[in-house]
Every structure is written in structure tokens, then in C-alpha cells.
C-alpha atoms as a PDB file:
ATOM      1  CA  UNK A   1      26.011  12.939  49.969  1.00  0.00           C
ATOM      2  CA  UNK A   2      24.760  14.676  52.740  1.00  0.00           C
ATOM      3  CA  UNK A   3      20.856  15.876  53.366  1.00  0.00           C
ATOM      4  CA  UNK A   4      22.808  19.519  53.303  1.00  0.00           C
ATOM      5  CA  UNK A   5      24.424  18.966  50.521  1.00  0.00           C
ATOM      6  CA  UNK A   6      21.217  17.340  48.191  1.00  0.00           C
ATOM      7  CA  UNK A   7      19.469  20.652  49.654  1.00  0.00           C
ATOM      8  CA  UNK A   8      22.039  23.078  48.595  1.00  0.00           C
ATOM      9  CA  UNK A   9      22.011  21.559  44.813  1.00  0.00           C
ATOM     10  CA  UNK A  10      18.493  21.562  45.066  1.00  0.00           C
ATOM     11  CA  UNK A  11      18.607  24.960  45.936  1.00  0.00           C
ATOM     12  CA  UNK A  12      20.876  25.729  43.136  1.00  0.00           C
ATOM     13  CA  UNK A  13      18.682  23.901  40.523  1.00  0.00           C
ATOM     14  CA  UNK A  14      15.845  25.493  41.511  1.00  0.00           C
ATOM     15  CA  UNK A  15      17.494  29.259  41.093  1.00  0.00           C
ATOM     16  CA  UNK A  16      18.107  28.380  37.259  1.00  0.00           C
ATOM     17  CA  UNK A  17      21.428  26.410  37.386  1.00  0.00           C
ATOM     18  CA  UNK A  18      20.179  22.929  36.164  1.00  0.00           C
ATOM     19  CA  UNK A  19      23.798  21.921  35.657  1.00  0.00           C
ATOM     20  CA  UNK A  20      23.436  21.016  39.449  1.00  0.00           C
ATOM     21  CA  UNK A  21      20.978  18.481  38.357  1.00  0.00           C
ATOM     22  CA  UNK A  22      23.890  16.382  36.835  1.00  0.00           C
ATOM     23  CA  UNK A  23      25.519  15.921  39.964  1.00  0.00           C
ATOM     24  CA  UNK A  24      22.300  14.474  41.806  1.00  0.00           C
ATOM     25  CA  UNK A  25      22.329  12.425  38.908  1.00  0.00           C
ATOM     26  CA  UNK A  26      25.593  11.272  38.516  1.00  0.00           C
ATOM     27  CA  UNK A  27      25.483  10.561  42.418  1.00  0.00           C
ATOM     28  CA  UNK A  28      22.189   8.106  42.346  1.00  0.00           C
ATOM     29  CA  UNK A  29      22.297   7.228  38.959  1.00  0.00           C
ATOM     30  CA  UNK A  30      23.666   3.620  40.070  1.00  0.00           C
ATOM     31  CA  UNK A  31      21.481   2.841  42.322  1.00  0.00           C
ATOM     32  CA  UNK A  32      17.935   3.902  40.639  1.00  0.00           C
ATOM     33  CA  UNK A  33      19.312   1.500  38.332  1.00  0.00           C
ATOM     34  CA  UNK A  34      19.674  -1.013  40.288  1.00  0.00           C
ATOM     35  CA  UNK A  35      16.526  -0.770  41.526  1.00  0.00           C
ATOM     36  CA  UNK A  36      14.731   0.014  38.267  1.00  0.00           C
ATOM     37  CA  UNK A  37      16.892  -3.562  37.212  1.00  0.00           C
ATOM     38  CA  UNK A  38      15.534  -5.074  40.070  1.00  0.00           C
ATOM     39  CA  UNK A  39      11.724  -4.941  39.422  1.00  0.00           C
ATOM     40  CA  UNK A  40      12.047  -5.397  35.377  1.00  0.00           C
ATOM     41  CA  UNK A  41      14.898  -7.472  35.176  1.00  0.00           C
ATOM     42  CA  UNK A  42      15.361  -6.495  31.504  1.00  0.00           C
ATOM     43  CA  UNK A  43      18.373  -3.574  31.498  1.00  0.00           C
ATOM     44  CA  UNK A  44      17.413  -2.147  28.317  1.00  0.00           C
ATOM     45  CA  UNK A  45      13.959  -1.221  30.403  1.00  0.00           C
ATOM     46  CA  UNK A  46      15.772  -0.569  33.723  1.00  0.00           C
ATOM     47  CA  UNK A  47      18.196   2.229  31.433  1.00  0.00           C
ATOM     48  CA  UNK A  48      14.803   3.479  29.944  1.00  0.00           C
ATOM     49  CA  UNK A  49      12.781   3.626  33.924  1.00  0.00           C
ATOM     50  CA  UNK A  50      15.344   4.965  35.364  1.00  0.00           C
ATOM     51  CA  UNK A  51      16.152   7.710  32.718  1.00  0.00           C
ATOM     52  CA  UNK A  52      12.416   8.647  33.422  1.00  0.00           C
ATOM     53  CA  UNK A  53      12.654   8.479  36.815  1.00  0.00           C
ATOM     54  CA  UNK A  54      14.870  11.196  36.594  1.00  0.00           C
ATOM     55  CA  UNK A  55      13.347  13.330  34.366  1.00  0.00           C
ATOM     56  CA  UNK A  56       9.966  12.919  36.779  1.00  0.00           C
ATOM     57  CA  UNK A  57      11.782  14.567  39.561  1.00  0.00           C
ATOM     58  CA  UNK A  58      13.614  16.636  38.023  1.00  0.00           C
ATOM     59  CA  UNK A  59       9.897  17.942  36.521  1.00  0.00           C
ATOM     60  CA  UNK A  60       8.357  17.857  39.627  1.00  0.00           C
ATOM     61  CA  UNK A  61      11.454  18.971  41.724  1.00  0.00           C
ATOM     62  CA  UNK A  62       9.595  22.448  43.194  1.00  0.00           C
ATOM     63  CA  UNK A  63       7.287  19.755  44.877  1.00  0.00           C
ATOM     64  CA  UNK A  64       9.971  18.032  47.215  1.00  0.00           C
ATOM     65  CA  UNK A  65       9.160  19.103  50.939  1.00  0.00           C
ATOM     66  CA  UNK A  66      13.038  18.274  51.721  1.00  0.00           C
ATOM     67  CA  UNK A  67      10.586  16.522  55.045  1.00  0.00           C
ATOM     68  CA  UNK A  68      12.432  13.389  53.410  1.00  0.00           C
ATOM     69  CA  UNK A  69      16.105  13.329  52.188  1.00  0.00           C
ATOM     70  CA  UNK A  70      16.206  13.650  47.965  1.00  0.00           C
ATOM     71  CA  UNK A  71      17.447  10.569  47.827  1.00  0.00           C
ATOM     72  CA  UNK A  72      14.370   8.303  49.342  1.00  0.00           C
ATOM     73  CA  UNK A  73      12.079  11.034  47.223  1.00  0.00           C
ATOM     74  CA  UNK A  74      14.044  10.059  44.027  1.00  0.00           C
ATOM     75  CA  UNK A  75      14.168   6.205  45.362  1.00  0.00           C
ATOM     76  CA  UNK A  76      10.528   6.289  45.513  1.00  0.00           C
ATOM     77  CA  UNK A  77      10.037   7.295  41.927  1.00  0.00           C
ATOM     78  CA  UNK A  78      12.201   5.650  40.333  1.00  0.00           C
ATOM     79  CA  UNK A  79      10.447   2.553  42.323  1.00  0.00           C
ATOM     80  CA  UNK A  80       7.034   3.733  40.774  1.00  0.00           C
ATOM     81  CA  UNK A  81       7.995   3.811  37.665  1.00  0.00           C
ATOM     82  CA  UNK A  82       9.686   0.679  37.159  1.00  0.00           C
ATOM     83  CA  UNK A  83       6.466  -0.806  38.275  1.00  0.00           C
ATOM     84  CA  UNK A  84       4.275   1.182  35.835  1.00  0.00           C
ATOM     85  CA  UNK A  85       6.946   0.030  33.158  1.00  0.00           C
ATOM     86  CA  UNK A  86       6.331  -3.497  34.553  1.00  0.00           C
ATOM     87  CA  UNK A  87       2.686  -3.084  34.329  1.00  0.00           C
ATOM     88  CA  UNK A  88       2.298  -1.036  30.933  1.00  0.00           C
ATOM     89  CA  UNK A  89       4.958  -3.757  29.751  1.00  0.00           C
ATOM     90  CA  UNK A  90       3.047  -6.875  31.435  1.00  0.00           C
ATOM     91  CA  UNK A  91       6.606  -8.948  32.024  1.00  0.00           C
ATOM     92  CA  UNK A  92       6.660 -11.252  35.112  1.00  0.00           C
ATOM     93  CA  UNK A  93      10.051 -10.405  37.261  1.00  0.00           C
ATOM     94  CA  UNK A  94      11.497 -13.774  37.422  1.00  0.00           C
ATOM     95  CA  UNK A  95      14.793 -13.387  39.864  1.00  0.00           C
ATOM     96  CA  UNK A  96      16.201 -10.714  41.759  1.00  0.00           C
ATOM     97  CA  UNK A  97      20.009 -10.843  41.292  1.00  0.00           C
ATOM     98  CA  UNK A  98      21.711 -11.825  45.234  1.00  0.00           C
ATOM     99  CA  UNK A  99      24.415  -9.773  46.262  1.00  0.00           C
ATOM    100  CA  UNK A 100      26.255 -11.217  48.724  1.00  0.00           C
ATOM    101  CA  UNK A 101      27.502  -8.250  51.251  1.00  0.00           C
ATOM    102  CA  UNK A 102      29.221 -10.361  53.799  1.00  0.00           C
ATOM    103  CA  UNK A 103      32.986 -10.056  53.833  1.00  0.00           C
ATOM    104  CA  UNK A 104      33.318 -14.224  54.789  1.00  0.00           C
ATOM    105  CA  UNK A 105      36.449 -15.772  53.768  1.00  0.00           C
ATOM    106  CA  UNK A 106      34.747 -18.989  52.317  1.00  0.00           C
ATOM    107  CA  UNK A 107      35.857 -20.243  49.368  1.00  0.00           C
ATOM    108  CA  UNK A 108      34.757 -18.994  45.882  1.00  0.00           C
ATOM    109  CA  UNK A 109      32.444 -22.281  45.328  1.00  0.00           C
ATOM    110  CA  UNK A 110      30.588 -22.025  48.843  1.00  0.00           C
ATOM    111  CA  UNK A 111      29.963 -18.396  47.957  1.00  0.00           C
ATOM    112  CA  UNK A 112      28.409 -18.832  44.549  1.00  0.00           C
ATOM    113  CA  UNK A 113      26.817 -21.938  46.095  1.00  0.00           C
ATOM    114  CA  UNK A 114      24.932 -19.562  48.771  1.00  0.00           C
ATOM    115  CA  UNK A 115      24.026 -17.283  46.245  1.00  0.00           C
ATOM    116  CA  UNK A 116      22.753 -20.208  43.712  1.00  0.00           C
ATOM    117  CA  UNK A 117      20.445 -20.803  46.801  1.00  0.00           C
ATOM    118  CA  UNK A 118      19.620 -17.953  47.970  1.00  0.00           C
ATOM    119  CA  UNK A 119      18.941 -16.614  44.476  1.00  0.00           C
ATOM    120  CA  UNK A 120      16.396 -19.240  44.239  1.00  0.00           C
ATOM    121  CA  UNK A 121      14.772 -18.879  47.368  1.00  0.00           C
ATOM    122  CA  UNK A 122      14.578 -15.189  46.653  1.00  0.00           C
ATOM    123  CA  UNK A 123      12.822 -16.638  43.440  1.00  0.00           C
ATOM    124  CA  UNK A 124       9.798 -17.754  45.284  1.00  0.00           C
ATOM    125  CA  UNK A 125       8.752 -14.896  46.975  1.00  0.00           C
ATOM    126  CA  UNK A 126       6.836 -12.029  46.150  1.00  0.00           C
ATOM    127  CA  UNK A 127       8.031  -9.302  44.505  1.00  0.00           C
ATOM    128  CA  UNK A 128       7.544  -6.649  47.617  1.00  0.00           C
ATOM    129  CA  UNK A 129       8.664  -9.380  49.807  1.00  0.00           C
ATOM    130  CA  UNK A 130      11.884  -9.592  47.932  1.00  0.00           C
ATOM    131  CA  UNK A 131      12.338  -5.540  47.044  1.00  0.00           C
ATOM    132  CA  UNK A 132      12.071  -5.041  51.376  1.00  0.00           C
ATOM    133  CA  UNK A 133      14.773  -7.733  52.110  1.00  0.00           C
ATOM    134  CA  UNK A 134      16.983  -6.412  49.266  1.00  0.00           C
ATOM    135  CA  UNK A 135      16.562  -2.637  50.378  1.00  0.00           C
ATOM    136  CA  UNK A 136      17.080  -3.594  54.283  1.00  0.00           C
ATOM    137  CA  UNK A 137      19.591  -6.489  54.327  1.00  0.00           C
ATOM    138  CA  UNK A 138      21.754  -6.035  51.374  1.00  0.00           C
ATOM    139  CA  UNK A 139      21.551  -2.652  50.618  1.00  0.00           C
ATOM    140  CA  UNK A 140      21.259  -1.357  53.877  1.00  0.00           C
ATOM    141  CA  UNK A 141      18.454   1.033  53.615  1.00  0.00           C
ATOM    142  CA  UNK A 142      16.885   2.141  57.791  1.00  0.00           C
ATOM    143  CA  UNK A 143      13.546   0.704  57.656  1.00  0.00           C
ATOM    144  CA  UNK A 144      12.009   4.272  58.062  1.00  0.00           C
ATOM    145  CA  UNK A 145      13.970   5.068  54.159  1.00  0.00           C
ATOM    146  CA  UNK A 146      12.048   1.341  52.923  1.00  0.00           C
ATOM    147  CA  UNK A 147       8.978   2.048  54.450  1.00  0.00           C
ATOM    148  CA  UNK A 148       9.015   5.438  52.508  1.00  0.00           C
ATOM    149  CA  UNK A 149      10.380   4.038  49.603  1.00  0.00           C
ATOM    150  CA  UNK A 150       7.786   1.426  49.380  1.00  0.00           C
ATOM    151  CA  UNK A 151       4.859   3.517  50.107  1.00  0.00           C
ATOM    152  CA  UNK A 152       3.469   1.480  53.226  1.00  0.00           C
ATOM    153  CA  UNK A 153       4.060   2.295  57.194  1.00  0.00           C
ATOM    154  CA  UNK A 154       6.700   0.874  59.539  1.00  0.00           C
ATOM    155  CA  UNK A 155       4.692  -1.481  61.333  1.00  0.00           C
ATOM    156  CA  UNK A 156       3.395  -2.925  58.299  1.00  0.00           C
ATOM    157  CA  UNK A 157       6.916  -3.034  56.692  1.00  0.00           C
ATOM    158  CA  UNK A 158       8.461  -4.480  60.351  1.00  0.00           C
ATOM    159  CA  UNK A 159       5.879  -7.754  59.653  1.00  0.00           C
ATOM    160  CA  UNK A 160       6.643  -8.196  56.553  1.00  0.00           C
ATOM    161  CA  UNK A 161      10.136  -8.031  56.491  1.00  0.00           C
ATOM    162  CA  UNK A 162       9.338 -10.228  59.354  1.00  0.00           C
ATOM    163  CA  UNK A 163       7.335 -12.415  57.250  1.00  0.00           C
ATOM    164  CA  UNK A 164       9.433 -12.240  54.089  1.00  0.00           C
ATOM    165  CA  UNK A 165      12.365 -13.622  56.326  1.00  0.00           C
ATOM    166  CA  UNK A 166      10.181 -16.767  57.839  1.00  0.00           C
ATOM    167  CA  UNK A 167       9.334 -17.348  54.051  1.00  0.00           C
ATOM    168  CA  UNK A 168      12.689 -17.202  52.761  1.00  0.00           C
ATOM    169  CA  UNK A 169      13.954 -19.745  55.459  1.00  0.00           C
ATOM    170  CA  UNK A 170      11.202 -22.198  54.700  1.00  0.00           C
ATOM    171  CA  UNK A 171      11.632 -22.433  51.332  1.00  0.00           C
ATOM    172  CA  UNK A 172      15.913 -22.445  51.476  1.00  0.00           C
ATOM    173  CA  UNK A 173      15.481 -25.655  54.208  1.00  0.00           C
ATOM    174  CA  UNK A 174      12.928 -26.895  51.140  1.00  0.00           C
ATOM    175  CA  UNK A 175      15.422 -26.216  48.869  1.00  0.00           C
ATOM    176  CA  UNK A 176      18.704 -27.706  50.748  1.00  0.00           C
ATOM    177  CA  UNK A 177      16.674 -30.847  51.423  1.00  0.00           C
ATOM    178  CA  UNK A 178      16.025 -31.230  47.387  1.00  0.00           C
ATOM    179  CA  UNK A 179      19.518 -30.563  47.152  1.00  0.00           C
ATOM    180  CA  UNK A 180      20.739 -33.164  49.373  1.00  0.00           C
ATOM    181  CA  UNK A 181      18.812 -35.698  48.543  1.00  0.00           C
ATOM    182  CA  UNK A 182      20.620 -35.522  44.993  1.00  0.00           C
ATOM    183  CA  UNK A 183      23.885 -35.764  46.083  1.00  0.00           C
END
């Protein structure tokens, strides 16, 4: 969906026709889940955020400055309030499920190999440092839409994706050395 088109339903929502609102909804629906998923890791919870998330902005749609697409604004609440869930709910997130975007034509056990590892690697970093490499390298979010999304500037975002990527090749070498020296 287009920046146009988000503004014309937008538009149309806020002249009375909140039907509209279903099709934003319908349209993102998937992926404030997934992200919702992603910080509470419990999809009962993520259903629950996520169903808020929407009824926040669809409260506090007259706000939107449309300086941002809908989408990142949406993004970023639905981000919010996952956390606040994770918070009021004190769970720890324990994994961030790995999807692997590469089309490689390795066999099925290499890929759910790299994904066992990678998965685990993912495991051991902190929970920003895992939500930035998710939004830029597997869902491939610009890093101005992460830095928005995650509420800090780009330089700070650039270094710790930057960081975040150092981390997660230290600890898969840790990890493949364990690994081989089971075998």
C-alpha cells in the first residue's frame, strides 16, 4: 500500500467512514503481529497487543502528522505496546523465531541447521539488538522506518545494528566451535 493510498483511507476514516479502518487493518494486521509475537513470544498476548495496538491508533488517528507513512506510525505502537504488555506482564522473551529470507538452494537439513544456529545466537542478544536485525535484515525495513520504529536516531541505530551484527558473529563462531567439538 502506497503512502497515497494509507492517506486517502485515512482521509476517509477521518470524514466518518470507519469501515476504511478495516482495510488498514486487514493490510498490517500480519505484520503488527508478528512483531507484537516477536517481543512476547506468547501468541495468545501477541493477538491481545496487537488488537490494542490497533484500537490505540485508531483512537488517536486525528494525531498522525502523515510526516511518517501510517504504517511506521502503526509499527511504532504496536512496538510500544507489546513492550508495556511485556512489562505489565513481567515475562522474559526467550527466542525470536529466524526466518530465513534467502532463496539458497541448500538442502532442507543445512537450512534448518542455519536457523537452529542462528536462532540461538539470536538467543543471546538483547532484545533491541535482536528487534533492529530482524526489522533491517529479514524484514527489510530502511533504517530511517527502524530508527522510527524503535524510537532512537539513525546514527545510534547505524552502531548498533553495527554492534548487534559483531555480537551475533561472536557468539555463532562460539557456538559452531561447541558444535564441532561434539561431533
Amino acid at each position: 500500500m502506497t503512502a497515497r493510498e494509507e492517506n486517502q483511507l485515512i482521509d476517509s476514516i477521518l470524514a466518518g467512514n470507519q469501515d476504511s479502518y478495516a482495510e488498514l487493518v486487514d493490510h498490517y494486521k500480519s505484520f503488527a503481529f508478528t512483531i507484537a509475537l516477536k517481543i512476547l513470544n506468547n501468541r495468545p498476548e501477541a493477538e491481545e497487543a496487537s488488537q490494542d495496538a490497533f484500537i490505540k491508533a485508531f483512537h488517536y488517528l486525528k494525531g498522525f502528522n502523515r510526516q511518517a507513512r501510517f504504517s511506521t506510525w502503526l509499527y511504532r505502537i504496536v512496538f510500544n505496546t507489546a513492550v508495556s504488555y511485556k512489562r505489565k506482564n513481567s515475562r522474559v522473551l526467550s527466542s525470536i523465531e529466524f526466518h530465513d529470507s534467502a532463496n539458497e538452494e541448500s538442502s532442507s537439513l543445512e537450512k534448518d541447521d542455519k536457523k537452529k544456529f542462528v536462532s540461538k545466537a539470536m538467543d543471546q542478544l538483547n532484545e533491541a539488538d535482536r528487534l533492529a536485525i530482524q526489522l533491517y535484515y529479514i524484514k527489510e525495513f530502511s533504517l530511517e522506518e527502524v530508527a522510527e520504529l524503535m524510537g532512537q536516531n539513525m546514527n545510534t541505530l547505524k552502531v548498533r545494528i553495527h554492534r548487534a551484527r559483531q555480537r551475533l558473529a561472536d557468539v555463532l563462531m562460539k557456538i559452531l566451535k561447541e558444535e564441532a567439538l561434539t561431533l
